[in-house]
Protein backbone atom coordinates (compact mmCIF):
# COMPACT_ATOMS: atom_id res chain seq x y z
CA UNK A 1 230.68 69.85 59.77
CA UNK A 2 229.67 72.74 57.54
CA UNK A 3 232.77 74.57 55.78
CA UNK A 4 232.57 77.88 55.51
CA UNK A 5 232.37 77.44 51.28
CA UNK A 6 229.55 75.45 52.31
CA UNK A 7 227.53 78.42 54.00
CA UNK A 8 228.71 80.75 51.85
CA UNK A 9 226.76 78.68 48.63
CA UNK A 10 223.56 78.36 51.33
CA UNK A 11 223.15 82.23 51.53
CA UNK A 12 223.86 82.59 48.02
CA UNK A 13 221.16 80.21 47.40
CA UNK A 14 218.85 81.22 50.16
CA UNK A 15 219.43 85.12 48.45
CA UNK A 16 218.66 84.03 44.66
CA UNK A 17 215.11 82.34 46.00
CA UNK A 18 213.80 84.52 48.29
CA UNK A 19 210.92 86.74 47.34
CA UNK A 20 211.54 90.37 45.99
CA UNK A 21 210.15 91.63 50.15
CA UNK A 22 211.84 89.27 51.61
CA UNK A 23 214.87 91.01 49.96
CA UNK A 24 214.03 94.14 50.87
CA UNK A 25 213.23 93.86 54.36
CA UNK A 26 216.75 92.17 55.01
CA UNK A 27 218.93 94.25 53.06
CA UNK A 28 217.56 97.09 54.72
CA UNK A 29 217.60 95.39 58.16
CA UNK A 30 221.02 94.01 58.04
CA UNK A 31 222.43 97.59 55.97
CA UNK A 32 220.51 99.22 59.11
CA UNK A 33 222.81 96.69 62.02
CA UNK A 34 225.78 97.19 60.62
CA UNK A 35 225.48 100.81 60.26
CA UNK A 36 224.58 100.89 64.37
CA UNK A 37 226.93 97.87 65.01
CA UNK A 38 228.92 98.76 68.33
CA UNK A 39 231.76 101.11 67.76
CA UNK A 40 230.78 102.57 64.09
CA UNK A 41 230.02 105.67 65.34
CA UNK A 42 232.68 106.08 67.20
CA UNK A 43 235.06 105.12 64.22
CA UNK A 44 233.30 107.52 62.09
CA UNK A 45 234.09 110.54 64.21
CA UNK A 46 237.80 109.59 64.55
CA UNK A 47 238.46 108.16 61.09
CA UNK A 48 236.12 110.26 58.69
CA UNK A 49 236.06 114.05 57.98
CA UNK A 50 233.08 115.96 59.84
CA UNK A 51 231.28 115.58 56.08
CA UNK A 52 232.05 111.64 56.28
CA UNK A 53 230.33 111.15 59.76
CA UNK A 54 227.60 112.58 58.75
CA UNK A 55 226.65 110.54 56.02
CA UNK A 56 227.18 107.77 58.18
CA UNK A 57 224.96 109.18 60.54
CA UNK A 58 222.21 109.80 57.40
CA UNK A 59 222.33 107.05 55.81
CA UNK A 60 221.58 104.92 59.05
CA UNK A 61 218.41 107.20 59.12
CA UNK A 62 217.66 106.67 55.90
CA UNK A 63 218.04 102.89 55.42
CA UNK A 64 214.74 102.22 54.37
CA UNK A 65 213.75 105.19 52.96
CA UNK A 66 216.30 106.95 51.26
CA UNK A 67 217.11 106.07 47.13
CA UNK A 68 219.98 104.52 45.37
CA UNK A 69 220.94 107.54 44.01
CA UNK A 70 220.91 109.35 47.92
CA UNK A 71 223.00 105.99 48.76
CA UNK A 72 225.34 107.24 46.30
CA UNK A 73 225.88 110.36 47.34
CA UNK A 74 226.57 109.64 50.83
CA UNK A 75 228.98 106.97 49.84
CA UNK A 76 230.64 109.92 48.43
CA UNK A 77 231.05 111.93 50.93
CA UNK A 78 232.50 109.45 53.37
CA UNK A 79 234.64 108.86 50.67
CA UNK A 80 235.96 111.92 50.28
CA UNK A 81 236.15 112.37 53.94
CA UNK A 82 238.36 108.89 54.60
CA UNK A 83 241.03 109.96 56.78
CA UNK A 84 242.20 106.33 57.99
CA UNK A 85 244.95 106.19 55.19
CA UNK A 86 244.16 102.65 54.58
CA UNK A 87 244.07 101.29 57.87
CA UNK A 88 240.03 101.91 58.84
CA UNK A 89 238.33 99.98 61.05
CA UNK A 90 236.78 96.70 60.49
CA UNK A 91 233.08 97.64 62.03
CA UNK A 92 233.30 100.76 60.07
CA UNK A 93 234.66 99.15 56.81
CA UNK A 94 231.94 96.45 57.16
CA UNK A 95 229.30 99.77 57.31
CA UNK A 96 230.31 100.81 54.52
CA UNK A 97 230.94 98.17 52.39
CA UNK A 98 227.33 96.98 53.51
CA UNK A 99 225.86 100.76 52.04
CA UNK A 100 227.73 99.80 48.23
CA UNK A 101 225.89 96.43 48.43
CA UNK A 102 222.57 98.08 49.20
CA UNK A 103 222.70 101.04 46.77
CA UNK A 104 223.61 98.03 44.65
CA UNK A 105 220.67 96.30 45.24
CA UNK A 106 218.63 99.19 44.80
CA UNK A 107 219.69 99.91 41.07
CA UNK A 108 219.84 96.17 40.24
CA UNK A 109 217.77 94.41 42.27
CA UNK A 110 220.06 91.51 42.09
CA UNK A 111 220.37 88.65 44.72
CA UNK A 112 224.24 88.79 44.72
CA UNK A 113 223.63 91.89 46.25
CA UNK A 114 221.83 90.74 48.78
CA UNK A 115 223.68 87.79 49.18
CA UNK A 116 226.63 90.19 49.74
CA UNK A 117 225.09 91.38 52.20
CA UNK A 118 224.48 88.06 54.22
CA UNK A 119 228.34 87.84 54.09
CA UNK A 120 228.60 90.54 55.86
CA UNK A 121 226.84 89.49 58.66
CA UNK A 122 228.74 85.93 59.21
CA UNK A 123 231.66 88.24 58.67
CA UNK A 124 230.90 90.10 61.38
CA UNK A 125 229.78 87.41 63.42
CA UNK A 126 232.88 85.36 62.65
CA UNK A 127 234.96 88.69 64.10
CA UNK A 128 233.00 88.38 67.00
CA UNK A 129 233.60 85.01 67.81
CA UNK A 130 237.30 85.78 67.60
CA UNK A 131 237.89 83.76 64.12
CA UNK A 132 235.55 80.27 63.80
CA UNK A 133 237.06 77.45 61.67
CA UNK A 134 237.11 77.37 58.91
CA UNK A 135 236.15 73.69 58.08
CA UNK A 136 233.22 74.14 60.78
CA UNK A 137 232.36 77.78 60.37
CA UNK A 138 228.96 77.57 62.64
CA UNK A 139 230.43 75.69 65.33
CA UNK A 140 230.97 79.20 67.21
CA UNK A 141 227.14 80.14 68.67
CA UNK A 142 227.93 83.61 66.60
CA UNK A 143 228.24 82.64 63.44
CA UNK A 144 225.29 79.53 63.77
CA UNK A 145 222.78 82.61 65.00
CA UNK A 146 223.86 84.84 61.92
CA UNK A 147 223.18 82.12 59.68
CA UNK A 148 220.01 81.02 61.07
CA UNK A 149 219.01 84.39 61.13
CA UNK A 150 219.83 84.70 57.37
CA UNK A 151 218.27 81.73 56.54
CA UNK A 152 214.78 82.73 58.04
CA UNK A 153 214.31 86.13 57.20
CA UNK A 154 215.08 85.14 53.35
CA UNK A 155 213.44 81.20 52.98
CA UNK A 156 210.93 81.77 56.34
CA UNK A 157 212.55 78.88 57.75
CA UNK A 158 214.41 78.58 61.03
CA UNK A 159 217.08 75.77 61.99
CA UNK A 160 215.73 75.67 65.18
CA UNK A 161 212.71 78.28 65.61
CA UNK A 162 212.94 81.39 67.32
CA UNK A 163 211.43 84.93 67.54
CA UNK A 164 209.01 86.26 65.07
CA UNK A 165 210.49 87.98 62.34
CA UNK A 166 209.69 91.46 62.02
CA UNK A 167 207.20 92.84 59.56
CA UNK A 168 208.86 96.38 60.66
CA UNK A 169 212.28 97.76 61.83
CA UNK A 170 213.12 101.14 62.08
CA UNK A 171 215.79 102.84 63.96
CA UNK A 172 216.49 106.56 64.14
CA UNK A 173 219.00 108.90 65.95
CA UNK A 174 216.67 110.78 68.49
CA UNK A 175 217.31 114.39 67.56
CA UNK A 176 216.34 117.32 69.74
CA UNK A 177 212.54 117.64 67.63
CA UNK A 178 212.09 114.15 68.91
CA UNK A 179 212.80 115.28 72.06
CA UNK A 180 210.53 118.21 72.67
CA UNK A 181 207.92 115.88 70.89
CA UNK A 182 207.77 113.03 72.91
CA UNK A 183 208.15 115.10 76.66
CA UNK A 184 205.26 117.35 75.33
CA UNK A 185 203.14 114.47 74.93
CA UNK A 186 204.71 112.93 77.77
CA UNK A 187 203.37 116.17 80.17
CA UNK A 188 199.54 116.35 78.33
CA UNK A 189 198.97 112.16 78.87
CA UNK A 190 199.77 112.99 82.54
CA UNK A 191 196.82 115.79 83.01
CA UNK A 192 193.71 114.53 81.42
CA UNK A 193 192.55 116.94 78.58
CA UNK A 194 188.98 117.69 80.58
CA UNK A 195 191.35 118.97 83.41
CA UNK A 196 193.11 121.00 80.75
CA UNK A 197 189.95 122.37 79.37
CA UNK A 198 187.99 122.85 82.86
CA UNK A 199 191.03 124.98 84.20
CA UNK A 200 191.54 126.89 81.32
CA UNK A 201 188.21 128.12 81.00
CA UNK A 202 187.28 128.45 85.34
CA UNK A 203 190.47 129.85 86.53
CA UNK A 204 190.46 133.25 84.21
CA UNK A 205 186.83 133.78 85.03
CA UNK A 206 187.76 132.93 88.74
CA UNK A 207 190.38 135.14 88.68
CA UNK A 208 188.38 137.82 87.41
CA UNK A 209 185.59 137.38 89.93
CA UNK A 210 188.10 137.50 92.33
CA UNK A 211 189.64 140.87 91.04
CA UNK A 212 186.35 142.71 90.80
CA UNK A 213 185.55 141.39 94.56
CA UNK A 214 188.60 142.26 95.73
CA UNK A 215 188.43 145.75 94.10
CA UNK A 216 184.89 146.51 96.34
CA UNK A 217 186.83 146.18 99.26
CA UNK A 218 185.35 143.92 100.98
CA UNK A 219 187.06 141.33 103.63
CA UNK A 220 185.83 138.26 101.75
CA UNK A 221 186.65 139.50 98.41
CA UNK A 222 190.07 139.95 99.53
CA UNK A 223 190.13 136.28 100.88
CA UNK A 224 188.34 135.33 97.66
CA UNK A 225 190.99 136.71 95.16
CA UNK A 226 194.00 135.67 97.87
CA UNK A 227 192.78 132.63 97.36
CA UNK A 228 192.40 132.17 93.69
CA UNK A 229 196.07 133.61 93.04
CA UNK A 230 197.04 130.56 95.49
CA UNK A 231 195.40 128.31 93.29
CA UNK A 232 196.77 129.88 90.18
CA UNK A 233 200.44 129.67 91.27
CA UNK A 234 199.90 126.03 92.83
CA UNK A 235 198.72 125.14 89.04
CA UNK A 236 202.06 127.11 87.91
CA UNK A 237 204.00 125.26 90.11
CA UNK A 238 202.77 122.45 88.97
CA UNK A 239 202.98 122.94 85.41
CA UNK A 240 207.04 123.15 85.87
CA UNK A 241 207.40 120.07 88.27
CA UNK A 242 205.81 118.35 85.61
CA UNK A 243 207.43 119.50 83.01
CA UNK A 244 210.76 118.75 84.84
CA UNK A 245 209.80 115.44 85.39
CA UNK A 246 208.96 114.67 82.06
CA UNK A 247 212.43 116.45 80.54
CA UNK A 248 214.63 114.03 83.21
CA UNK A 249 212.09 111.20 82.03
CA UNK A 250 213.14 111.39 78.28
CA UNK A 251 216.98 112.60 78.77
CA UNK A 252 217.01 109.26 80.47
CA UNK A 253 215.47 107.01 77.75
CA UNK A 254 215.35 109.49 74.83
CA UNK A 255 218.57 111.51 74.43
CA UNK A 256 219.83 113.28 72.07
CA UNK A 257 221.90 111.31 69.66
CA UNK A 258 220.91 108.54 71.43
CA UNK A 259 219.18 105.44 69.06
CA UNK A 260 215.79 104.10 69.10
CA UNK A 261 214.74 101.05 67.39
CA UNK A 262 211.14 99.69 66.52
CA UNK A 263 210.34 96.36 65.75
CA UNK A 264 206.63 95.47 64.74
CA UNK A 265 205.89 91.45 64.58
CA UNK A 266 202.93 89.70 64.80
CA UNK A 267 203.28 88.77 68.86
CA UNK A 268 203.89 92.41 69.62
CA UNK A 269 205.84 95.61 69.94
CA UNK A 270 209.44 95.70 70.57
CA UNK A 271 211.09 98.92 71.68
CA UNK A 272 215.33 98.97 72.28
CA UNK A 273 217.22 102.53 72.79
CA UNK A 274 218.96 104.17 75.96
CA UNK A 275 216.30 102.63 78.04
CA UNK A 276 217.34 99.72 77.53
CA UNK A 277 214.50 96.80 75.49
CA UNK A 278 211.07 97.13 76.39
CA UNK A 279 208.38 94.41 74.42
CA UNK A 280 204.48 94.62 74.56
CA UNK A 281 201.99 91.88 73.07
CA UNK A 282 199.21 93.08 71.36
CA UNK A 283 196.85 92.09 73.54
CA UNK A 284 198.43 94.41 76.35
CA UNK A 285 198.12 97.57 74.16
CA UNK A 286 193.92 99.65 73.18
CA UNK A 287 195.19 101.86 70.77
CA UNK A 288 198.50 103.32 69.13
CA UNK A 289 197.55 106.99 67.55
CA UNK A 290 200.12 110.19 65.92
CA UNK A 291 199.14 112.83 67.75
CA UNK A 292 201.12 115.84 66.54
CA UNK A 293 205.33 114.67 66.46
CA UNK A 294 204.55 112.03 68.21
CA UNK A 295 203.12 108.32 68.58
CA UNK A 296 201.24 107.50 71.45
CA UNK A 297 200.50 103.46 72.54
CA UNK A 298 197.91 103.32 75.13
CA UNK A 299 197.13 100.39 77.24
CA UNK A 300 194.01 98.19 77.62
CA UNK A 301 193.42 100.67 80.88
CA UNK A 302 193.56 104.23 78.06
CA UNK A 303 196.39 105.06 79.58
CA UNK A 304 199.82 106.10 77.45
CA UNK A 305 202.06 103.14 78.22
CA UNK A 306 205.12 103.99 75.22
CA UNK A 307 205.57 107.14 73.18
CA UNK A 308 207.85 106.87 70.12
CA UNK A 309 209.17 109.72 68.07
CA UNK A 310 206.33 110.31 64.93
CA UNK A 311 208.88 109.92 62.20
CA UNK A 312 210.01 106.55 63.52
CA UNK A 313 206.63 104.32 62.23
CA UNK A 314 205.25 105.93 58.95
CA UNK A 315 201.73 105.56 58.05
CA UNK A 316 201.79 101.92 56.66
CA UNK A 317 203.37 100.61 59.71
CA UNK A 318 200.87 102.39 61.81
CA UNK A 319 198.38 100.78 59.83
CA UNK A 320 199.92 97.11 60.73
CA UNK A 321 199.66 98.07 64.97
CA UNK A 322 196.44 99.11 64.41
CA UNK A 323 195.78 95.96 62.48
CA UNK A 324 197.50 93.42 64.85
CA UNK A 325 196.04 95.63 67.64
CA UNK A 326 192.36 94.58 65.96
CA UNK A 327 193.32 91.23 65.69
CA UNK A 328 194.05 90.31 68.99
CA UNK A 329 190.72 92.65 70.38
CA UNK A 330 189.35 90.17 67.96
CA UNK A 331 190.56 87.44 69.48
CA UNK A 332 189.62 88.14 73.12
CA UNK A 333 186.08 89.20 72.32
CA UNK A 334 186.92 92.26 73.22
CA UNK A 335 185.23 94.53 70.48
């Protein structure tokens, strides 16, 4: 049996000897789940002033980037904005309590903080499994996975293996830039750019050799030029299905408000949003590349297989696909 005083020491202690990154990348994971846990934003909208939800909302974007002193200041506001007269609820409480311990963390850089933090988790995994006891507190399969958890991302040890743990997590609230982003890239990955290119350049000089021809009166410069408007307003036509296609394409996976998380581990890419969870190794994907708003992960054919939002990887985790990407090209003797 392992009391739950007993677990509590074990995160304390796994918190005080982990590494300063190993600190990091947890707080601002587990600050991050908590902050998108089911029914938070929900609770924000009906317990916090219009101010208060916000901050919720920002400081989820912000998890990994955003200072202690921006921390701070959001805190604030959904303070200020509290309307749950003392009765808020639990998920939402847990948020926020989690955003004091990380803003915490970021001015101290003490392990309590993050250790604080860990509590929060089995907290929330011992709500979820309805109350565990309290003299065997990872009996329940919750609260044994939270601790696990806790116990590899902070010591790199696992009670009984698992996933890889992520070298990156990032999850943002798709906002309508996103959007227009990712369909725009969406529509120009589904017409090659030498297509692009070819008709720009023949079909104005087409339709101009078709205007002068059909201008000398001639039968076959009237065909000619009858013709090349066809052609134009077929490519017109086209232009629109597509872009229809691609805008019912992304409402689907991408909408607005909706959330879009990236993982980035050494077996591969891990996508999870309205679309539900996508995952591609390494060795499935050629190249990953920001073009404009938006990133665009091709597959070993060249063809765009996932496009994610620009501001959701910055440049150093762009630098780690293309690295793992390498590796495994590496690997295969594929270079």
């Amino acid at each position: 049996m392992t009391s739950y005083d007993e677990v509590e020491n074990a995160v304390r202690e796994c918190a005080t000897h982990a590494t300063a990154a190993a600190q990091f990348a947890f707080g601002v994971a587990v600050t991050r789940d908590l902050l998108t846990a089911d029914g938070v934003a929900a609770a924000a909208v009906a317990e916090l002033t219009e101010a208060g939800a916000r901050a919720v909302s920002a400081a989820t974007d912000g998890a990994g980037t955003a200072s202690a002193e921006q921390f701070r200041a959001w805190i604030l506001e959904i303070d200020e904005g509290d309307l749950s007269n003392g009765d808020m609820d639990p998920d939402l409480l847990r948020a926020i309590t989690a955003l004091e311990a990380w803003a915490a963390y970021l001015e101290e850089r003490s392990s309590e903080r993050i250790a604080a933090l860990g509590i929060s988790l089995l907290e929330q995994a011992d709500f979820r499994a309805s109350g565990a006891p309290l003299d065997d507190f990872l009996a329940p399969q919750e609260t044994r996975q939270a601790f696990e958890r806790i116990r590899a991302a902070l010591t790199g040890q696992a009670m009984h293996g698992g996933e890889a743990q992520a070298a990156f997590e990032n999850s943002i609230t798709i906002d309508a830039a996103d959007k227009a982003a990712v369909r725009q890239a969406f529509v120009d990955a589904s017409v090659s750019r030498r297509v692009r290119i070819a008709g720009a350049i023949a079909l104005p000089i087409a339709l101009v050799v078709g205007i002068v021809s059909a201008v000398s009166g001639r039968p076959i410069g009237v065909f000619a030029f009858g013709v090349i408007a066809a052609l134009m307003l077929l490519l017109v036509v086209f232009g629109v299905i597509l872009r229809r296609v691609a805008t019912k394409a992304i409402e689907d996976g991408m909408g607005v408000g909706s959330r879009l998380t990236v993982r980035i581990d050494a077996d591969g890419l891990g996508l999870d949003g309205r679309f539900g969870s996508s995952r591609a190794p390494w060795n499935s994907l050629s190249s990953a590349a920001r073009i404009k708003d938006t990133i665009v992960f091709r597959n070993m054919a060249g063809k765009a297989a996932f496009f994610v939002p620009g501001r959701a990887l910055d440049d150093t985790a762009l630098e780690l696909v293309e690295k793992y990407i390498e590796r495994d090209r590496t690997r295969t003797g594929d270079e």
